[in-house]
C-alpha atoms as a PDB file:
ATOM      1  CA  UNK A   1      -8.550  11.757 -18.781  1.00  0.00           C
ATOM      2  CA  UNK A   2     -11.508  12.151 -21.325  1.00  0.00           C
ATOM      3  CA  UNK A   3     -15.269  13.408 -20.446  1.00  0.00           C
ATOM      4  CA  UNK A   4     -18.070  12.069 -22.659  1.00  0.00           C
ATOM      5  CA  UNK A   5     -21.918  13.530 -21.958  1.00  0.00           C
ATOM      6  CA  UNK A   6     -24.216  11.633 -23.772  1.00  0.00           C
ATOM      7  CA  UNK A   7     -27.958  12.893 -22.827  1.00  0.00           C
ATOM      8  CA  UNK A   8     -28.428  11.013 -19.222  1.00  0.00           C
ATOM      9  CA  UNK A   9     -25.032   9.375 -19.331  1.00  0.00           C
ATOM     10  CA  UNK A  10     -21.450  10.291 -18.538  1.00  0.00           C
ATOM     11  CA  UNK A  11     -18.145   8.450 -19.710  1.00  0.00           C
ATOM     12  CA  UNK A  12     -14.827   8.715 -17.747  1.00  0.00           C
ATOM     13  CA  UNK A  13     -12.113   7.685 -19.915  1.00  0.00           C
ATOM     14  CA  UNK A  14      -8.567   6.911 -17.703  1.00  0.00           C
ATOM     15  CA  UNK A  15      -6.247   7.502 -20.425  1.00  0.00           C
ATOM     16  CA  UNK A  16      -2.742   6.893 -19.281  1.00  0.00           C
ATOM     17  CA  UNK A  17      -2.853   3.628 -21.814  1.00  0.00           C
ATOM     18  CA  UNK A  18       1.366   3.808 -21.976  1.00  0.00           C
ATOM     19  CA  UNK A  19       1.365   3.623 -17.716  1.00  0.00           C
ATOM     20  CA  UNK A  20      -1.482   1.679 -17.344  1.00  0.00           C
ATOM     21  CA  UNK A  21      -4.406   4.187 -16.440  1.00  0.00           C
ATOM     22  CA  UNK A  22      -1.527   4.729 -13.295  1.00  0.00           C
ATOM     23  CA  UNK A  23      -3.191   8.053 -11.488  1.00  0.00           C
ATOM     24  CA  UNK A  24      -0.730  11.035 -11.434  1.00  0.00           C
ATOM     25  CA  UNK A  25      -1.284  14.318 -10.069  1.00  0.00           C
ATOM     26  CA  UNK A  26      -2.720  15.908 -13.171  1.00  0.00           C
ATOM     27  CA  UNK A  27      -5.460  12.982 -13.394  1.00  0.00           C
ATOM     28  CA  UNK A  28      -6.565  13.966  -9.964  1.00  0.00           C
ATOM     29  CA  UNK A  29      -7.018  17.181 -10.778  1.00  0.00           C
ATOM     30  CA  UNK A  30      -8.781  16.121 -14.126  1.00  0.00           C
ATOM     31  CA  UNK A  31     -10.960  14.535 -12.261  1.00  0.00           C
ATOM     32  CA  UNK A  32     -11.837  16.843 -10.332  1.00  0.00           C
ATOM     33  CA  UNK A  33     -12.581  19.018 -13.251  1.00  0.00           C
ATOM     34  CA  UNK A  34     -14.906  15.937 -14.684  1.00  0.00           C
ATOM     35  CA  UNK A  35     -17.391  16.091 -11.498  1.00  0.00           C
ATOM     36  CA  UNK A  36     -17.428  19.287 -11.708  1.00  0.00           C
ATOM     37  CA  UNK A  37     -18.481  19.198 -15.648  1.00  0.00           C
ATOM     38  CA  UNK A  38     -20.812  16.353 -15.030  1.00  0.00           C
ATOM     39  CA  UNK A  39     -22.627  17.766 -12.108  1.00  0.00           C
ATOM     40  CA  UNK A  40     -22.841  21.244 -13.757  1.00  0.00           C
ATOM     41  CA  UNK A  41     -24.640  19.544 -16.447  1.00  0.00           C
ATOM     42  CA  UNK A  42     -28.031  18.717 -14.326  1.00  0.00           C
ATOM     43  CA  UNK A  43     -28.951  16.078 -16.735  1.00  0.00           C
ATOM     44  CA  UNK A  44     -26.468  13.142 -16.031  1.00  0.00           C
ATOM     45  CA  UNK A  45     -28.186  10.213 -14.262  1.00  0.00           C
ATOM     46  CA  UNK A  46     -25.193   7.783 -14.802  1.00  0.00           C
ATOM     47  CA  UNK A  47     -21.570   8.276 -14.719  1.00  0.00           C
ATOM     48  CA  UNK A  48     -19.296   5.385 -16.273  1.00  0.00           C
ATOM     49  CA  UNK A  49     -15.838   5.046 -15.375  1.00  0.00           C
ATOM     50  CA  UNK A  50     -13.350   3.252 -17.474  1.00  0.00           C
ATOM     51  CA  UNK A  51      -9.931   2.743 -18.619  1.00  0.00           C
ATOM     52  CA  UNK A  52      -8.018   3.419 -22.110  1.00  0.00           C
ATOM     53  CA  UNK A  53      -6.081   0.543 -23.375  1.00  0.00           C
ATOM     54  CA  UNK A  54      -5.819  -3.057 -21.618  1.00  0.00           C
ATOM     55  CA  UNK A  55      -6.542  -1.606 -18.417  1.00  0.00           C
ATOM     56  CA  UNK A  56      -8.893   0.028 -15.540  1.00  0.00           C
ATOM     57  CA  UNK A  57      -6.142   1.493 -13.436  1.00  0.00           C
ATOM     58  CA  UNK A  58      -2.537   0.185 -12.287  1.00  0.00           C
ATOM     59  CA  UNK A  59      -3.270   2.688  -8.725  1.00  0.00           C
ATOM     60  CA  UNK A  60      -1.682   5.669  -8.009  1.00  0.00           C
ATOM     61  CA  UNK A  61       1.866   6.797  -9.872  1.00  0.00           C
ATOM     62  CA  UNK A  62       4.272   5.608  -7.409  1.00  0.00           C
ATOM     63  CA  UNK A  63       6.838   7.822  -8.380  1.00  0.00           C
ATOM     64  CA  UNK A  64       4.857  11.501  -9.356  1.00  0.00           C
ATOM     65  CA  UNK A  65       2.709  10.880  -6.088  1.00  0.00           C
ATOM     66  CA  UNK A  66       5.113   9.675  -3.555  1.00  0.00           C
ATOM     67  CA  UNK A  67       8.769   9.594  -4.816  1.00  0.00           C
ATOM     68  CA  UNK A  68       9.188  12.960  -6.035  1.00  0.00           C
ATOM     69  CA  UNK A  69       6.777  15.067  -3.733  1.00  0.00           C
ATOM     70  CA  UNK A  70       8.117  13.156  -0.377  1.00  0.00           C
ATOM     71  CA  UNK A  71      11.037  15.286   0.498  1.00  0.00           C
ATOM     72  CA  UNK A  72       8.828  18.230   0.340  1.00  0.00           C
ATOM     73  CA  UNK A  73       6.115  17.823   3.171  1.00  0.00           C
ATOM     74  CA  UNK A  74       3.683  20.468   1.860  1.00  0.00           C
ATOM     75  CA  UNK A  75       3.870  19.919  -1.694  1.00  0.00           C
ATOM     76  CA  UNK A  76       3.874  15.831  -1.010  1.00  0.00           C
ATOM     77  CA  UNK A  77       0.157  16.845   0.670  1.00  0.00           C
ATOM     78  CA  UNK A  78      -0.848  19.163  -1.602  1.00  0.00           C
ATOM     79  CA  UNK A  79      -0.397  16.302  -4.549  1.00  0.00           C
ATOM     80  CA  UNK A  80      -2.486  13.721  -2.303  1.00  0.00           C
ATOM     81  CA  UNK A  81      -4.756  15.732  -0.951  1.00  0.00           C
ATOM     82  CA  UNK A  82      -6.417  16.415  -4.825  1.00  0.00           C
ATOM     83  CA  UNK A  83      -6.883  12.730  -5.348  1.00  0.00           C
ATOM     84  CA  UNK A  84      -8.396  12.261  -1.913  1.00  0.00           C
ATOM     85  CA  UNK A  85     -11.011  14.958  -2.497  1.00  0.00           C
ATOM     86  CA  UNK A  86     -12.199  13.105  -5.469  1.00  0.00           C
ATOM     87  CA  UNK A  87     -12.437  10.012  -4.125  1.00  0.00           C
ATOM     88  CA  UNK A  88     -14.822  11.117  -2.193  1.00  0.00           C
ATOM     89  CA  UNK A  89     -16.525  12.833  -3.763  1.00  0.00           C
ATOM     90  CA  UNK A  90     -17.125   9.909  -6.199  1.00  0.00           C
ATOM     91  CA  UNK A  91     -18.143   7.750  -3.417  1.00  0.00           C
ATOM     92  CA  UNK A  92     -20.938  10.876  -2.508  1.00  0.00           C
ATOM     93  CA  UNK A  93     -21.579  11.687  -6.191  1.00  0.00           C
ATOM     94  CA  UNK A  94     -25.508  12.122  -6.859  1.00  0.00           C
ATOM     95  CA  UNK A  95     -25.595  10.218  -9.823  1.00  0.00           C
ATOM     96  CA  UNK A  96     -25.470   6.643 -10.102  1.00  0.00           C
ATOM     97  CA  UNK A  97     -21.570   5.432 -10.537  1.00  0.00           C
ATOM     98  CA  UNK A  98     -20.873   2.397 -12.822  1.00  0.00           C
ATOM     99  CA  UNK A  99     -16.895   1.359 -12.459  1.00  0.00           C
ATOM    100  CA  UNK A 100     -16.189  -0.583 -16.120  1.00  0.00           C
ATOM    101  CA  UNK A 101     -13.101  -2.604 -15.068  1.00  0.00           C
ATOM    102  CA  UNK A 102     -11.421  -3.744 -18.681  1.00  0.00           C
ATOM    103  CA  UNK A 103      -8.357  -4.936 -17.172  1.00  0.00           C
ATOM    104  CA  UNK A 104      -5.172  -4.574 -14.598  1.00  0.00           C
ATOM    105  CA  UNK A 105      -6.751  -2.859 -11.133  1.00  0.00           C
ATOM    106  CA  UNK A 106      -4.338  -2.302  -8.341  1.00  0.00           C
ATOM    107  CA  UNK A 107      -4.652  -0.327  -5.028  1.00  0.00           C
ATOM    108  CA  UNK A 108      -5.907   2.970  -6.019  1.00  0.00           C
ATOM    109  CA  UNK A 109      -7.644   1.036  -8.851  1.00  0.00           C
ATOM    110  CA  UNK A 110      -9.498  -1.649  -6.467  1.00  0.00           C
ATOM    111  CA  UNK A 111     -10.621   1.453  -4.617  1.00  0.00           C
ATOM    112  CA  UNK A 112     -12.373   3.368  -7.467  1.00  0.00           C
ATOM    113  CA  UNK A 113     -14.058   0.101  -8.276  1.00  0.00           C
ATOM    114  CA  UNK A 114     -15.005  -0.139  -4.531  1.00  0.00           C
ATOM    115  CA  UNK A 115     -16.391   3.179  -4.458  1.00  0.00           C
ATOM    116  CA  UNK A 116     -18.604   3.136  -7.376  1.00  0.00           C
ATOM    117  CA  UNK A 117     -21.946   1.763  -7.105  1.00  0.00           C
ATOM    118  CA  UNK A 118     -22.067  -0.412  -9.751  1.00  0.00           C
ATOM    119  CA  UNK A 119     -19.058  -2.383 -11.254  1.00  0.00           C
ATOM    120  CA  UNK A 120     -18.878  -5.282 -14.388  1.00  0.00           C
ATOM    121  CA  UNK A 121     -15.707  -6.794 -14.682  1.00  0.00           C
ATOM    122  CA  UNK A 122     -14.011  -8.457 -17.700  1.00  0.00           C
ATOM    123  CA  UNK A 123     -13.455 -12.271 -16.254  1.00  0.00           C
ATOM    124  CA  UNK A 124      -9.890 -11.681 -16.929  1.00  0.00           C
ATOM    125  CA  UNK A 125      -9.113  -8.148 -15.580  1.00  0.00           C
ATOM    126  CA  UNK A 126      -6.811  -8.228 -12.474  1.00  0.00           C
ATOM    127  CA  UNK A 127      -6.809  -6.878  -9.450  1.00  0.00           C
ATOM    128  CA  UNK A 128      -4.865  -6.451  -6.780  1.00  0.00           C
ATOM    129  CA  UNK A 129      -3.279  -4.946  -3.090  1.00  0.00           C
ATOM    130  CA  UNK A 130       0.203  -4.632  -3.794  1.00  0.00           C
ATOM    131  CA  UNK A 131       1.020  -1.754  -1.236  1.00  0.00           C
ATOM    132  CA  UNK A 132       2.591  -4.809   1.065  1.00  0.00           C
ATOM    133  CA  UNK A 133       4.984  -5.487  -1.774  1.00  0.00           C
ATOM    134  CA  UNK A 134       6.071  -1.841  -1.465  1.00  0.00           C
ATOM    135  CA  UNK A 135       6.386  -1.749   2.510  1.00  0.00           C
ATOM    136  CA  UNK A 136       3.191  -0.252   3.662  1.00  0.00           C
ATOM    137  CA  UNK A 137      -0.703  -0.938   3.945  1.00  0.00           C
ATOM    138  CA  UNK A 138      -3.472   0.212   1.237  1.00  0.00           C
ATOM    139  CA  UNK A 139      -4.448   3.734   2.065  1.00  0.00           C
ATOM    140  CA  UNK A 140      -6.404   6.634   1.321  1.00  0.00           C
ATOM    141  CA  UNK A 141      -9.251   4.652   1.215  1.00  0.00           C
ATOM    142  CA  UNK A 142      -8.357   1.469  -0.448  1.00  0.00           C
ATOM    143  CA  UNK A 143      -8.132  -0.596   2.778  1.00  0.00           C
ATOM    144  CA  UNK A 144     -12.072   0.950   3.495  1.00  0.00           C
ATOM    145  CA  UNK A 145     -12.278  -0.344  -0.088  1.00  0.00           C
ATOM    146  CA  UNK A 146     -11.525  -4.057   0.314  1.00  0.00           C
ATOM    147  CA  UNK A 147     -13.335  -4.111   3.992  1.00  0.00           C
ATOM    148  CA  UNK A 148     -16.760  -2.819   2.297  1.00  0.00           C
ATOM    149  CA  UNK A 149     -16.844  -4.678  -0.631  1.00  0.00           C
ATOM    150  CA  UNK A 150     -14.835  -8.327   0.186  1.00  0.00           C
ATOM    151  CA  UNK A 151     -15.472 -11.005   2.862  1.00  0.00           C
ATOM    152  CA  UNK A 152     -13.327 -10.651   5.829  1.00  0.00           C
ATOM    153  CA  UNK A 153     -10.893 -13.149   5.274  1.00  0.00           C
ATOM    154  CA  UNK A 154     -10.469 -12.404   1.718  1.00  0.00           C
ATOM    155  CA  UNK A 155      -9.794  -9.095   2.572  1.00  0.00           C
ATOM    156  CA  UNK A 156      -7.040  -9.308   4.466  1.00  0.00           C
ATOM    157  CA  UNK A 157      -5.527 -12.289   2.587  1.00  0.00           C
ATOM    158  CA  UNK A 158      -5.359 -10.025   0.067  1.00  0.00           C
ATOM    159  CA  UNK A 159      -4.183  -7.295   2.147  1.00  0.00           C
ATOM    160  CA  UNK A 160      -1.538  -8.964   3.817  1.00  0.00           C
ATOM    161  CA  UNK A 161      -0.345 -11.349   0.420  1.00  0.00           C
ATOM    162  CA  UNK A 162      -0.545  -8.707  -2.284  1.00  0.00           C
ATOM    163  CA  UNK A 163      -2.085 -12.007  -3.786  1.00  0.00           C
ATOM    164  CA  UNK A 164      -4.518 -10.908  -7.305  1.00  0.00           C
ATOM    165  CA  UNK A 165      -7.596 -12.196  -8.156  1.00  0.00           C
ATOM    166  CA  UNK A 166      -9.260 -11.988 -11.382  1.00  0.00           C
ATOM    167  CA  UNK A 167     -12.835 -10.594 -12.384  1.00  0.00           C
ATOM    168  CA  UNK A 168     -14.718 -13.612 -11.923  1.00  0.00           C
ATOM    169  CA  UNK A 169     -13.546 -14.286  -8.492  1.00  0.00           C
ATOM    170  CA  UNK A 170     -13.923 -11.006  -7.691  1.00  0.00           C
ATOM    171  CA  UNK A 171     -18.156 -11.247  -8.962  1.00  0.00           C
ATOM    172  CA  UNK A 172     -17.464 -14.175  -6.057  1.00  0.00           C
ATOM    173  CA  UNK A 173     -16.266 -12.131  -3.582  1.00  0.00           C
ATOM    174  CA  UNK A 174     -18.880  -8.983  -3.976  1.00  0.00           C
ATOM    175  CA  UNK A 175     -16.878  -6.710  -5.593  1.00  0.00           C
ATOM    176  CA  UNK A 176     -18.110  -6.421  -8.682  1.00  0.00           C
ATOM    177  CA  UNK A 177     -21.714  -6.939  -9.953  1.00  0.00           C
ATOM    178  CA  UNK A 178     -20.591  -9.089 -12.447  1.00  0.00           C
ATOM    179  CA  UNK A 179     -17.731 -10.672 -14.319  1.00  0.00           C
ATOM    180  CA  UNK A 180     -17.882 -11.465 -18.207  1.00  0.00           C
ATOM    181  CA  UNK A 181     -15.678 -12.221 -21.317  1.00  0.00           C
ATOM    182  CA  UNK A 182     -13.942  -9.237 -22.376  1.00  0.00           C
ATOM    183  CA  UNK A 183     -15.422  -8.902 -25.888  1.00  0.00           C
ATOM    184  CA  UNK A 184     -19.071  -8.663 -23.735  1.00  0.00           C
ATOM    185  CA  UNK A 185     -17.553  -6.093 -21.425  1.00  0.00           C
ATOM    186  CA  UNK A 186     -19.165  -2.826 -22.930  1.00  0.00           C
ATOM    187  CA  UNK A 187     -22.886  -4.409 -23.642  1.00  0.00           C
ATOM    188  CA  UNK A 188     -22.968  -5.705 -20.224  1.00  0.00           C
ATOM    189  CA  UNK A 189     -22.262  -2.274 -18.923  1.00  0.00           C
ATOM    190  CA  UNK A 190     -24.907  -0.970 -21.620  1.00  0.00           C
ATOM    191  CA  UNK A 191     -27.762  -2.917 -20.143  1.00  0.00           C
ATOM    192  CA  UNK A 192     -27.144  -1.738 -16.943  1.00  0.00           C
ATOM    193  CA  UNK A 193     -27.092   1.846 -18.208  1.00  0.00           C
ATOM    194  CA  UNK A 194     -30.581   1.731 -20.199  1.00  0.00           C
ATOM    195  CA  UNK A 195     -31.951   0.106 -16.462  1.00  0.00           C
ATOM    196  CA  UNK A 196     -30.764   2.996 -14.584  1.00  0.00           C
ATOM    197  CA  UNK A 197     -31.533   5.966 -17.159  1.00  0.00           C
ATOM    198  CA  UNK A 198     -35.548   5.481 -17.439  1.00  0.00           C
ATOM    199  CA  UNK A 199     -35.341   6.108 -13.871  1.00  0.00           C
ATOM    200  CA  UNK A 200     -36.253   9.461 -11.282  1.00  0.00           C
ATOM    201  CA  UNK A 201     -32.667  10.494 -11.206  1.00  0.00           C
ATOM    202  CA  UNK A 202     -34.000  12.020  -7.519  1.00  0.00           C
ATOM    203  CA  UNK A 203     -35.178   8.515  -6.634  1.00  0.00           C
ATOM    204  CA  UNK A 204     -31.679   7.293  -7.676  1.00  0.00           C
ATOM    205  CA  UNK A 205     -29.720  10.141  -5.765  1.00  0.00           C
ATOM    206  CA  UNK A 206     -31.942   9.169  -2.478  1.00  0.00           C
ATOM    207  CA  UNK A 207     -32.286   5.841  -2.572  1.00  0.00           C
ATOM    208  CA  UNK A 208     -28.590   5.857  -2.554  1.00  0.00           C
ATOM    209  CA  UNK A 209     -28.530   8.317   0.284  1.00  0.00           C
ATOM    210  CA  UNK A 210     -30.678   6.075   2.415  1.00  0.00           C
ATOM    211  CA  UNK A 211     -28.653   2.710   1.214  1.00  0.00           C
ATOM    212  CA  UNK A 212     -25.725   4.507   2.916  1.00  0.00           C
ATOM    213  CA  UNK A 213     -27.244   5.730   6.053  1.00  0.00           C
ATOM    214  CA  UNK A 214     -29.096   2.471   6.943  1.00  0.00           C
ATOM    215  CA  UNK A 215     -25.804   0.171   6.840  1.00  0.00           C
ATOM    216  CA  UNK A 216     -24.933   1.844   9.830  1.00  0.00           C
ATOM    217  CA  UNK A 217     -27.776   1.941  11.594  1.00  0.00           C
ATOM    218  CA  UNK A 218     -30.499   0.269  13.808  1.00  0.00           C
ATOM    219  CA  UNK A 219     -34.052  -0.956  12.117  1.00  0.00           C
ATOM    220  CA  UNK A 220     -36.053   2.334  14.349  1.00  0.00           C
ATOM    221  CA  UNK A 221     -33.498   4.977  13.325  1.00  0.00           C
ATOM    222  CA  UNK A 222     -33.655   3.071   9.775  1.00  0.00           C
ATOM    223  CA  UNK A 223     -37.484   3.557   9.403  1.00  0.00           C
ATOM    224  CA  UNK A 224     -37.558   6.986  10.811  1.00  0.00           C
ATOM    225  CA  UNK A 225     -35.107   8.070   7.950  1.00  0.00           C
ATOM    226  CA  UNK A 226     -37.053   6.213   5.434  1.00  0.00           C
ATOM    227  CA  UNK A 227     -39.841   7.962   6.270  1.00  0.00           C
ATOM    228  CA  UNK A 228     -38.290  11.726   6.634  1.00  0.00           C
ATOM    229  CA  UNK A 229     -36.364  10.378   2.898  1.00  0.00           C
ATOM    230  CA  UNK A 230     -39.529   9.473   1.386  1.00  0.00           C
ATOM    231  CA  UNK A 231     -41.394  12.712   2.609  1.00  0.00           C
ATOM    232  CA  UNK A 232     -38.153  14.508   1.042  1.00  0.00           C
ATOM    233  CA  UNK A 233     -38.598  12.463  -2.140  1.00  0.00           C
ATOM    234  CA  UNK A 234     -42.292  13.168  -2.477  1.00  0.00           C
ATOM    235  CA  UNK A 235     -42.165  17.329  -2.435  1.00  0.00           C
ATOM    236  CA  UNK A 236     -39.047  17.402  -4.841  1.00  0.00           C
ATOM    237  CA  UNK A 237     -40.600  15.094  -7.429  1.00  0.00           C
ATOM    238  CA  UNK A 238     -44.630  16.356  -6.983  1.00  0.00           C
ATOM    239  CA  UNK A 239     -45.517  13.247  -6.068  1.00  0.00           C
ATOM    240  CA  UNK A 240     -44.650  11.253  -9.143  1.00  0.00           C
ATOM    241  CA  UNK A 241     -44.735   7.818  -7.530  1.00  0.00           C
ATOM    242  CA  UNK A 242     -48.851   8.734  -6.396  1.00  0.00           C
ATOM    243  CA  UNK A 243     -49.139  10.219  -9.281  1.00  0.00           C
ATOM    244  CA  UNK A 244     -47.702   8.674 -11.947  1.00  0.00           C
ATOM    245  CA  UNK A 245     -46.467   5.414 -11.181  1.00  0.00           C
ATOM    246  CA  UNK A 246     -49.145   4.251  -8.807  1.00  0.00           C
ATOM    247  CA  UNK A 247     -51.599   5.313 -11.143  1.00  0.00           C
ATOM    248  CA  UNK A 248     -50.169   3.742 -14.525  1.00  0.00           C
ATOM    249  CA  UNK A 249     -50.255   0.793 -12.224  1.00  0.00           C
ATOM    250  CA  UNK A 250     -53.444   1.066 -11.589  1.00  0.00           C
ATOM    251  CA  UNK A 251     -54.839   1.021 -14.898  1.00  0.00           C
ATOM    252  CA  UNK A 252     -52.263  -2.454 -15.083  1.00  0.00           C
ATOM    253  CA  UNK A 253     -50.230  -0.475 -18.040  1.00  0.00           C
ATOM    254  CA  UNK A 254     -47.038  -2.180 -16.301  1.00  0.00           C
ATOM    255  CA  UNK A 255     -46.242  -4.564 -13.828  1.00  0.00           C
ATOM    256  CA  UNK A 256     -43.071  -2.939 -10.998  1.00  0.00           C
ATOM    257  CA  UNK A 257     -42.152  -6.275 -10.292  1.00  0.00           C
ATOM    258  CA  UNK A 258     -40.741  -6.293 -14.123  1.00  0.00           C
ATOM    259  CA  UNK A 259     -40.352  -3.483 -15.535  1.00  0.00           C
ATOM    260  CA  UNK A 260     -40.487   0.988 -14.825  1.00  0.00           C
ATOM    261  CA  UNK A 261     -43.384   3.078 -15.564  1.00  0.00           C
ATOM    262  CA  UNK A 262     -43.385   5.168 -18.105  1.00  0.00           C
ATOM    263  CA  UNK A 263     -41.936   8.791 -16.997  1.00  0.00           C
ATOM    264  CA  UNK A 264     -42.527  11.211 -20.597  1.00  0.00           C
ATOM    265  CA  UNK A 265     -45.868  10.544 -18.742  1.00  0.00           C
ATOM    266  CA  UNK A 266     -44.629  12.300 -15.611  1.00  0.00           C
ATOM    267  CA  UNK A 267     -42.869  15.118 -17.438  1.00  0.00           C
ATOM    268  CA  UNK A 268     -46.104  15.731 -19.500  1.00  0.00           C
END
């Protein structure tokens, strides 16, 4: 695994090219190393996670992660329980997440694109439940993956087949933002970037937040935690969206239906 910080914007590099981006034991941990890097940083608005090579990530290493640990109960949890912690800890992570899927994207793989916020595709990158092939269901979070992010139907046909499906059906299908050529896969990913970084990165962290909270809720208890979010949002930023925003809009120096206010304003 390789960690880039670039001002507002961290890279994630999968680099098991020769196993394709397959996640072994010392990945998770890496991982887990990378959040903690990133979110020790302060600055980071936007993480990016991609793979080395011709693809995203072929899942978990059948064989370091399962095989070999199984016999020994303990140790076979121990090895699991790493990759589980940052799983979800991705899926919780304040920044914004951007999965850049370049190519292959089974179980474990289909899951860390699930979980991030944002995904772009290559039109030809594959994905794919296989766990069926191997005699069991997707786990540790990749079933959650599929029912969150796919129709109903396709999610279990895909469940239950071990079927793939390539980028552009899965733009279809909701799983991705969007699906382009391969040669457009890193300026695609790019635009969404520069959209996110000129943004509050405490507007980002909470609007996410409240995203999360009102999928599972009622429109009252929706409101109410609008309100106590945008209260919340208002003391830890001084206001900036009175005092800034609303009052760059005001003098009509930008429109919010097309574009962000200026914040070196805000920081002046």
């Amino acid at each position: 695994m390789n960690l880039e910080i670039d001002g507002p914007t961290a890279t994630i590099y999968l680099n098991r090219p020769d196993k394709k981006n397959a996640m072994n034991p010392q990945m998770h941990r890496d991982m887990n190393e990378a959040l903690d890097a990133i979110e020790a940083d302060r600055g980071v608005k936007v993480v990016v996670v991609t793979g080395n090579g011709d693809s995203f990530s072929a899942g978990m290493d059948l064989e370091e992660c399962f095989l070999r640990p199984f016999e020994d109960p303990m140790e076979f949890y121990r090895t699991n329980e790493v990759a589980l912690n940052w799983f979800k800890r991705l899926k919780a992570f304040p920044a914004v997440t951007v999965a850049k899927v370049n190519g292959f994207s089974f179980g474990g793989g289909v899951l860390l694109a699930g979980i991030c916020d944002l995904a772009v595709a290559s039109e030809t990158a594959l994905f794919g439940l296989s766990e069926i092939n191997f005699g069991i269901f997707p786990a540790g979070g990749a079933t959650w993956a599929a029912a969150h992010n796919l129709p109903r139907k396709q999610a279990l046909y895909y469940i239950l087949t071990g079927a793939t499906f390539t980028g552009r059906e899965a733009e279809a299908y909701g799983l991705v933002n969007k699906a382009v050529p391969l040669d457009e896969l890193d300026a695609a990913t790019d635009r969404i970037v520069r959209k996110l970084v000129n943004k509050n990165p405490v507007t980002l962290s909470l609007a996410k937040h409240v995203y999360e909270h009102n999928r599972a809720t009622d429109l009252p208890a929706a409101i109410d935690y609008d309100q106590a979010k945008l209260w919340e949002l208002s003391r830890l930023t001084g206001n900036e969206w009175v005092n800034v925003a609303l009052k760059q809009f005001e003098k009509r120096s930008y429109q919010p239906g097309l574009s962000t206010y200026d914040r070196v304003e805000a920081k002046s």
